[in-house]
Protein backbone atom coordinates (compact mmCIF):
# COMPACT_ATOMS: atom_id res chain seq x y z
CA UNK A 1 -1.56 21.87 -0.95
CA UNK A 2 -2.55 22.00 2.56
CA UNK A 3 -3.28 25.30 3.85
CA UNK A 4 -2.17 26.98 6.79
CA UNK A 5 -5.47 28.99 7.91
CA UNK A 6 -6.97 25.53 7.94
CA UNK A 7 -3.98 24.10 9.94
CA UNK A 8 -5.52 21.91 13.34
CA UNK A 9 -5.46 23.19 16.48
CA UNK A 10 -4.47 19.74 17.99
CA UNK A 11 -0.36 20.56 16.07
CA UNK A 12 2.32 21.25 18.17
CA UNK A 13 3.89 24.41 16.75
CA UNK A 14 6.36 24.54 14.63
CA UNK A 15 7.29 23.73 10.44
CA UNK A 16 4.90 20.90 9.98
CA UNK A 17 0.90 20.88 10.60
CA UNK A 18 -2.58 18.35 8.92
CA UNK A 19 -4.95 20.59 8.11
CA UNK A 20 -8.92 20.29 8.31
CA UNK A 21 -8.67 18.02 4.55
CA UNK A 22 -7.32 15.25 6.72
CA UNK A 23 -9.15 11.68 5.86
CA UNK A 24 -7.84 9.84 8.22
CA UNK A 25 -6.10 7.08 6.22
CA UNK A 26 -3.00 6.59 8.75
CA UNK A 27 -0.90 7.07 5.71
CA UNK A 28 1.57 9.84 7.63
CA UNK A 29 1.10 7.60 10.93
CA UNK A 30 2.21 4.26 9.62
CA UNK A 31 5.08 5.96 8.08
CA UNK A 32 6.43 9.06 10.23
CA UNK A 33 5.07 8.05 13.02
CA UNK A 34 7.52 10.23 15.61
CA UNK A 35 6.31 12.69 13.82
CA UNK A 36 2.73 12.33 13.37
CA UNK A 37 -0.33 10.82 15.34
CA UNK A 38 -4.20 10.61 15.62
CA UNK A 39 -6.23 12.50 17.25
CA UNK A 40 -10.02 13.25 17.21
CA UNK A 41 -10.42 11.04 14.39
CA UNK A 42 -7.73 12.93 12.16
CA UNK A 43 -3.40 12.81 11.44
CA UNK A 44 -1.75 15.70 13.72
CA UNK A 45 1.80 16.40 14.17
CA UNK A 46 2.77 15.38 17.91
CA UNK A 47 6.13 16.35 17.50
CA UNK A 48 8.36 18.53 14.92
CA UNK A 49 11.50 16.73 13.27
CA UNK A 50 14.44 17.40 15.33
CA UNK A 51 17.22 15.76 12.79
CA UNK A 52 17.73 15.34 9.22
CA UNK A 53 16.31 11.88 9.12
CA UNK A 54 12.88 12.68 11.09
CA UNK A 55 12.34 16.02 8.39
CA UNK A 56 12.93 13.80 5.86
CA UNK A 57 10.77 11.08 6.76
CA UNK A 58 8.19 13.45 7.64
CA UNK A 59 8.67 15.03 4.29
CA UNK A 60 8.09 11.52 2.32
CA UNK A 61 4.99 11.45 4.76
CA UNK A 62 3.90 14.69 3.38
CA UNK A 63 4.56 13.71 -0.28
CA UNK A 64 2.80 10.47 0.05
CA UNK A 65 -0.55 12.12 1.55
CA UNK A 66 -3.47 11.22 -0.83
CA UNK A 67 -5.19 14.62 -0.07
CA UNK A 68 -2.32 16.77 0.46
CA UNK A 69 -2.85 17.60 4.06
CA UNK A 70 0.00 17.88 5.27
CA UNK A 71 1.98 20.92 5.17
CA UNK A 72 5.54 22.73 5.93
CA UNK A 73 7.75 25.77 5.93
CA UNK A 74 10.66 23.62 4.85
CA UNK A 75 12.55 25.07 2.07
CA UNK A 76 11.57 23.86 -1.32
CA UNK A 77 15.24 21.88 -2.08
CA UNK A 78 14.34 19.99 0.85
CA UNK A 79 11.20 18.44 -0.81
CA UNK A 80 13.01 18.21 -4.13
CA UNK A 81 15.88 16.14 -2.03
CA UNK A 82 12.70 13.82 -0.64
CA UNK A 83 10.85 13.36 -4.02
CA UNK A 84 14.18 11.78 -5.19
CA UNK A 85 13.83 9.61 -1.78
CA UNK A 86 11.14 7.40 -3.40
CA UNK A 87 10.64 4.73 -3.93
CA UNK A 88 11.49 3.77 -0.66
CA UNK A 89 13.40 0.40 0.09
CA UNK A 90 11.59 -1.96 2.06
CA UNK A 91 13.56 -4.87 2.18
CA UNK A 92 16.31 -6.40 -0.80
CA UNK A 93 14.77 -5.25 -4.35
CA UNK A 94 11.18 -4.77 -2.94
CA UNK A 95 10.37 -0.44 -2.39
CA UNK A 96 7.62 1.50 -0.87
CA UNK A 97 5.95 3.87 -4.02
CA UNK A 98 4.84 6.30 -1.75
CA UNK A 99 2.66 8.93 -3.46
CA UNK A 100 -1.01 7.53 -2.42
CA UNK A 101 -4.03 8.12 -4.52
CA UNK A 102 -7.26 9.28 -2.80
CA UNK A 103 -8.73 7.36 -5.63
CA UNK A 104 -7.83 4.27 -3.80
CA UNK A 105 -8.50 5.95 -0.46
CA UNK A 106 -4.51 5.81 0.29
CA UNK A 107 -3.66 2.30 -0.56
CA UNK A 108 0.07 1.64 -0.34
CA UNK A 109 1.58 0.82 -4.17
CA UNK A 110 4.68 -1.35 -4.09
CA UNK A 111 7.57 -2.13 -6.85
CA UNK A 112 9.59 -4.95 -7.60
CA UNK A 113 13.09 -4.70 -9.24
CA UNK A 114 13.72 -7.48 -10.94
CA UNK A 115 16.88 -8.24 -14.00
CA UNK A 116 13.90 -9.82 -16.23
CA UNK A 117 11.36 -6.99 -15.83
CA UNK A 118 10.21 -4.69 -13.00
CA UNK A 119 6.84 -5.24 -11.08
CA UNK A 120 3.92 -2.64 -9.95
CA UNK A 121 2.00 -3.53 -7.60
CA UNK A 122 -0.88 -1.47 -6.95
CA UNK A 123 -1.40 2.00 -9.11
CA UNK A 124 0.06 5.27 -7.13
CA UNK A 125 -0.78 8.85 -8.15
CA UNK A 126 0.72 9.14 -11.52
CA UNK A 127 3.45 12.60 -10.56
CA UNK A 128 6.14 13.24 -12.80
CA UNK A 129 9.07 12.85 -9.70
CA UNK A 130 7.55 9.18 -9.25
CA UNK A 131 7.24 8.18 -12.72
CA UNK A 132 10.48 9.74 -13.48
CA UNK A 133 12.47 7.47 -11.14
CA UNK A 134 10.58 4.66 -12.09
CA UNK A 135 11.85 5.01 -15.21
CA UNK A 136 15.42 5.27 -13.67
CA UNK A 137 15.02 1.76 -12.26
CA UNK A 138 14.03 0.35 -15.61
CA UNK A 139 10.57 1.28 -16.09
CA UNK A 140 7.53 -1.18 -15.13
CA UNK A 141 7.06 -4.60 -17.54
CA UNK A 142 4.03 -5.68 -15.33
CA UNK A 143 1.49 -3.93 -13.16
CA UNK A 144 0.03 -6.37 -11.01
CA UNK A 145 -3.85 -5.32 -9.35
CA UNK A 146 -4.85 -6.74 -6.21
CA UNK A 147 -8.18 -5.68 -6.91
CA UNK A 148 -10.77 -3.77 -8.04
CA UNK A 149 -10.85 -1.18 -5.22
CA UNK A 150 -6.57 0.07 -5.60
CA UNK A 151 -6.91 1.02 -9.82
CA UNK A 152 -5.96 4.18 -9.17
CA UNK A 153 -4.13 5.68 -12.20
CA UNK A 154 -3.56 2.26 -13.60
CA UNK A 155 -4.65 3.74 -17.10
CA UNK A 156 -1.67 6.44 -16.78
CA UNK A 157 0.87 4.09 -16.12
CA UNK A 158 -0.18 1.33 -18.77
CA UNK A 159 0.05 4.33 -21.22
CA UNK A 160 3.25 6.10 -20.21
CA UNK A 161 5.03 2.75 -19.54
CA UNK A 162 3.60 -0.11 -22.40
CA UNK A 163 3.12 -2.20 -19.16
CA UNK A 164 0.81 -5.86 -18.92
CA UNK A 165 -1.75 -4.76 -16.90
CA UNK A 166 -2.83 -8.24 -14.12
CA UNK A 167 -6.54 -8.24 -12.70
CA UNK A 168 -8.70 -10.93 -11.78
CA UNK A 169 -11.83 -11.51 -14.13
CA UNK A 170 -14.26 -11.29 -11.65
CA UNK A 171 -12.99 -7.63 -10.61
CA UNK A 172 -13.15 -6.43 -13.26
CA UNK A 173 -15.46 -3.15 -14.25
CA UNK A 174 -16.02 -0.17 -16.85
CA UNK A 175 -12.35 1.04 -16.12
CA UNK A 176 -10.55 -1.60 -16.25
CA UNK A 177 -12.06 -3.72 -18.77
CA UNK A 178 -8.90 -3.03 -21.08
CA UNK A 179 -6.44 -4.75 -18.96
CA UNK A 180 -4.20 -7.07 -20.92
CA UNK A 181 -3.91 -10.46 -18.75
CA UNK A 182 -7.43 -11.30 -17.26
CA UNK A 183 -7.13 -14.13 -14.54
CA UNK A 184 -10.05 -16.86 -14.03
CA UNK A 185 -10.81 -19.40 -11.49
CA UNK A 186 -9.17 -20.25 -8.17
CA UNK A 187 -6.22 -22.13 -8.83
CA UNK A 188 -2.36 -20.04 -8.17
CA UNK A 189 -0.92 -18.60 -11.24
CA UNK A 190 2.83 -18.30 -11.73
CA UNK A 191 4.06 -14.94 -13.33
CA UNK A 192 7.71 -16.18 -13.27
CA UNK A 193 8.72 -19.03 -10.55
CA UNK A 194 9.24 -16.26 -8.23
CA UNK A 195 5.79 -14.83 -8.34
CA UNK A 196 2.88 -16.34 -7.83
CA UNK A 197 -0.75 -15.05 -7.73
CA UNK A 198 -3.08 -16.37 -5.29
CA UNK A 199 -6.82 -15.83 -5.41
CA UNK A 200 -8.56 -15.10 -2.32
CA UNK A 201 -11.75 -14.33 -2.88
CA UNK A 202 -13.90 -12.21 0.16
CA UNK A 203 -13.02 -8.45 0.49
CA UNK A 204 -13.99 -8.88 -3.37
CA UNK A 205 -14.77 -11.75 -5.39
CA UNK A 206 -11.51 -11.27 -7.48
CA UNK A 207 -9.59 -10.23 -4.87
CA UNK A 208 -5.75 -12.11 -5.52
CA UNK A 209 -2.40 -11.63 -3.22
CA UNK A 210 1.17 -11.40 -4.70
CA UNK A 211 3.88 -13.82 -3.62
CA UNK A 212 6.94 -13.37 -4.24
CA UNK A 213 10.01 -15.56 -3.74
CA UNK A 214 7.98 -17.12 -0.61
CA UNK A 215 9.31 -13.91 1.25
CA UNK A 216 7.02 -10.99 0.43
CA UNK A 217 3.13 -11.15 0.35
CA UNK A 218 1.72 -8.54 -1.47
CA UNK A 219 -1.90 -8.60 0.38
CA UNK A 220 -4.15 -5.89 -1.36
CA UNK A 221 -7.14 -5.48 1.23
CA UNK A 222 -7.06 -9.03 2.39
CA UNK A 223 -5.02 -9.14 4.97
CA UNK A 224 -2.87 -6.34 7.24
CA UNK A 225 -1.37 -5.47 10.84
CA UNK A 226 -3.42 -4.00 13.52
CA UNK A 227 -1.66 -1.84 15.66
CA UNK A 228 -4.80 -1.72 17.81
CA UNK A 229 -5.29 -5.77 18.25
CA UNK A 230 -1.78 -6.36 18.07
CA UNK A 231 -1.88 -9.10 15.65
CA UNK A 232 -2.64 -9.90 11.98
CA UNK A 233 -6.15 -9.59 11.09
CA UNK A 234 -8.77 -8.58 7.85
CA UNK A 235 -11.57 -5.81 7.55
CA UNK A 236 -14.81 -7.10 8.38
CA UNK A 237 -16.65 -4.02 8.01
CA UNK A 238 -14.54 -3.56 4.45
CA UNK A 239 -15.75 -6.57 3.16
CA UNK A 240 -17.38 -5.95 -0.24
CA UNK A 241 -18.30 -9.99 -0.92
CA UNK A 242 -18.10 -12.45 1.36
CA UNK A 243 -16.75 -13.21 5.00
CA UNK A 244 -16.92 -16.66 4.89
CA UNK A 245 -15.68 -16.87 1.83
CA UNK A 246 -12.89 -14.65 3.23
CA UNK A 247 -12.13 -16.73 5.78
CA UNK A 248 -11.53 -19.98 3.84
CA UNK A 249 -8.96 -17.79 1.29
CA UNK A 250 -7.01 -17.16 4.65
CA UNK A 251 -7.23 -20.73 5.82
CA UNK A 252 -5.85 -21.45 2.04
CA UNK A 253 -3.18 -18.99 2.65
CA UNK A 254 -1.66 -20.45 5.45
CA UNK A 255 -0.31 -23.17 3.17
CA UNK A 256 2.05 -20.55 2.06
CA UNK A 257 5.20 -19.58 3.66
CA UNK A 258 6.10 -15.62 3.34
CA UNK A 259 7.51 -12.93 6.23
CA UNK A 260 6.56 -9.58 5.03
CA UNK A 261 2.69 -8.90 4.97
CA UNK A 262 2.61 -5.71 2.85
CA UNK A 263 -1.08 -4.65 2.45
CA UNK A 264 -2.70 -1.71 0.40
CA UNK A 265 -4.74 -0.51 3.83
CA UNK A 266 -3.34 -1.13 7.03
CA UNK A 267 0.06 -1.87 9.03
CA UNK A 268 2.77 -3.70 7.39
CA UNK A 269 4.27 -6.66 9.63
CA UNK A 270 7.71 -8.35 9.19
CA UNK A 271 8.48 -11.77 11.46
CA UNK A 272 10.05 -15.22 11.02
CA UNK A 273 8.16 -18.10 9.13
CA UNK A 274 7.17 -19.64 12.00
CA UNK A 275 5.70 -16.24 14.42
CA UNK A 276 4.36 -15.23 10.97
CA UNK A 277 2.56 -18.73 10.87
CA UNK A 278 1.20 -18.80 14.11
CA UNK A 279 -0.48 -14.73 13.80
CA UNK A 280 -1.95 -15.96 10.78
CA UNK A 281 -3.82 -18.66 12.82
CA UNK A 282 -4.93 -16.18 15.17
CA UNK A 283 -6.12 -14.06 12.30
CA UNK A 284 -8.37 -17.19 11.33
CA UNK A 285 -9.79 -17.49 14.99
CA UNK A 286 -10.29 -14.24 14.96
CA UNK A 287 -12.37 -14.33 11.97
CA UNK A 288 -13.84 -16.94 12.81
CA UNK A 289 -15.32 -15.58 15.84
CA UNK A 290 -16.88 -12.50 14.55
């Protein structure tokens, strides 16, 4: 929990404060962000909720802290009434898991409902409120990896739920060397003909991307929303492989058609096929020129 004699100076007063544990992983920023912003290379609250729906986005921001950083005088049914919140809907059947791991410095877990099995993408902390309303929307038949880096508490979740665990070979390592479906090569493999994996090898060499129903594109570390260029773009100083190797996965991806990019780290970004095709080819410049 965060504590209060370590709340920052740079809070407004009021309910909500980030203490000194802050990481800086935008988590609370990218999701509450009229609530909270950056300064001095940590989260702060700029402003207190004034409404029912800014407290309770701010308290899904303060669930879904990796290092529990965020804190609040906000009654304790009131947190109750936001761990019920999440998932979060994103858009049609696809939801936000909230709850971010510090093990996977903060990456963003998704989930899928679907009639023929449900679909994890990503590992989330493992917390009773989460995995109890997972098991509300018909528990988790597949937990789909991006990579190496996002595990998490994969382990937790494979156990508690009897889930196929999906990683690429080539990411694989001491702690995940009992997942159940192993991928291999480069070629796109179909989980049902509404999902589709697609390797793109260069943050790691295993690294894949989700696709699903040529809508939502599940992106891992490959590929996110910068607030601060404005456009779609990858993490050159993240990459663990290869940059040019990077850079011909996302000249591969462009042959897709999607309009969600929802990555692990980073911004999401929603557009129409064609604006979404035309930031992707300023992502490649971009790349390109660096």
């Amino acid at each position: 929990m965060a504590h209060l004699d370590l709340r920052r100076p740079q809070n407004v007063n009021g309910d909500f404060y980030v203490d000194t544990s802050c990481i800086d992983c935008d988590t609370c920023r990218w999701m509450t962000p009229e609530v909270f912003y950056r300064v001095d290379e940590q989260s702060a609250v700029h402003h207190q909720p004034s409404n029912e729906v800014e407290r309770l986005a701010a308290l899904q921001a303060l669930l879904a802290c990796p290092t529990s950083s965020i804190g609040t005088m906000e009654k304790p049914q009131y947190i109750k009434d936001a761990q019920k919140s999440f998932p979060i809907l994103v858009d049609e059947n696809v939801y936000h898991c909230g709850y971010h791991s510090e093990k996977s410095y903060a990456a963003a877990s998704y989930f899928i409902q679907l009639p023929e099995g449900n679909v994890l993408v990503d590992s989330p902390r493992f917390t009773p409120p989460l995995v109890k309303r997972l098991e509300e929307m018909g528990g988790i038949r597949y937990m789909y990896l991006t990579h190496k880096d996002d595990v998490a508490d994969h382990q937790k979740y494979a156990d508690h739920f009897g889930c196929d665990r999906i990683l690429h070979a080539d990411d694989i390592s001491g702690n995940t060397r009992n997942v159940e479906i192993q991928l291999t090569g480069l070629e796109p493999f179909n989980l049902s003909p509404d999902l589709l994996i697609i390797p793109v090898p260069g943050h790691t060499k295993g690294h894949t991307v989700l696709l699903y129903k040529n809508k939502f594109l599940f992106t891992g570390d490959h590929l996110d929303w910068s607030e601060d260029l404005h456009q779609l773009t990858a993490f050159r100083d993240y990459c663990w492989y290869s940059w040019s190797d990077q850079i011909k996965s996302m000249r591969n991806l462009a042959n897709y058609t999607f309009e969600w990019v929802l990555p692990g780290h980073g911004r999401r970004f929603h557009a129409d096929v064609d604006t979404m095709r035309l930031q992707l080819q300023k992502c490649i410049e971009l790349m390109e020129s660096l």
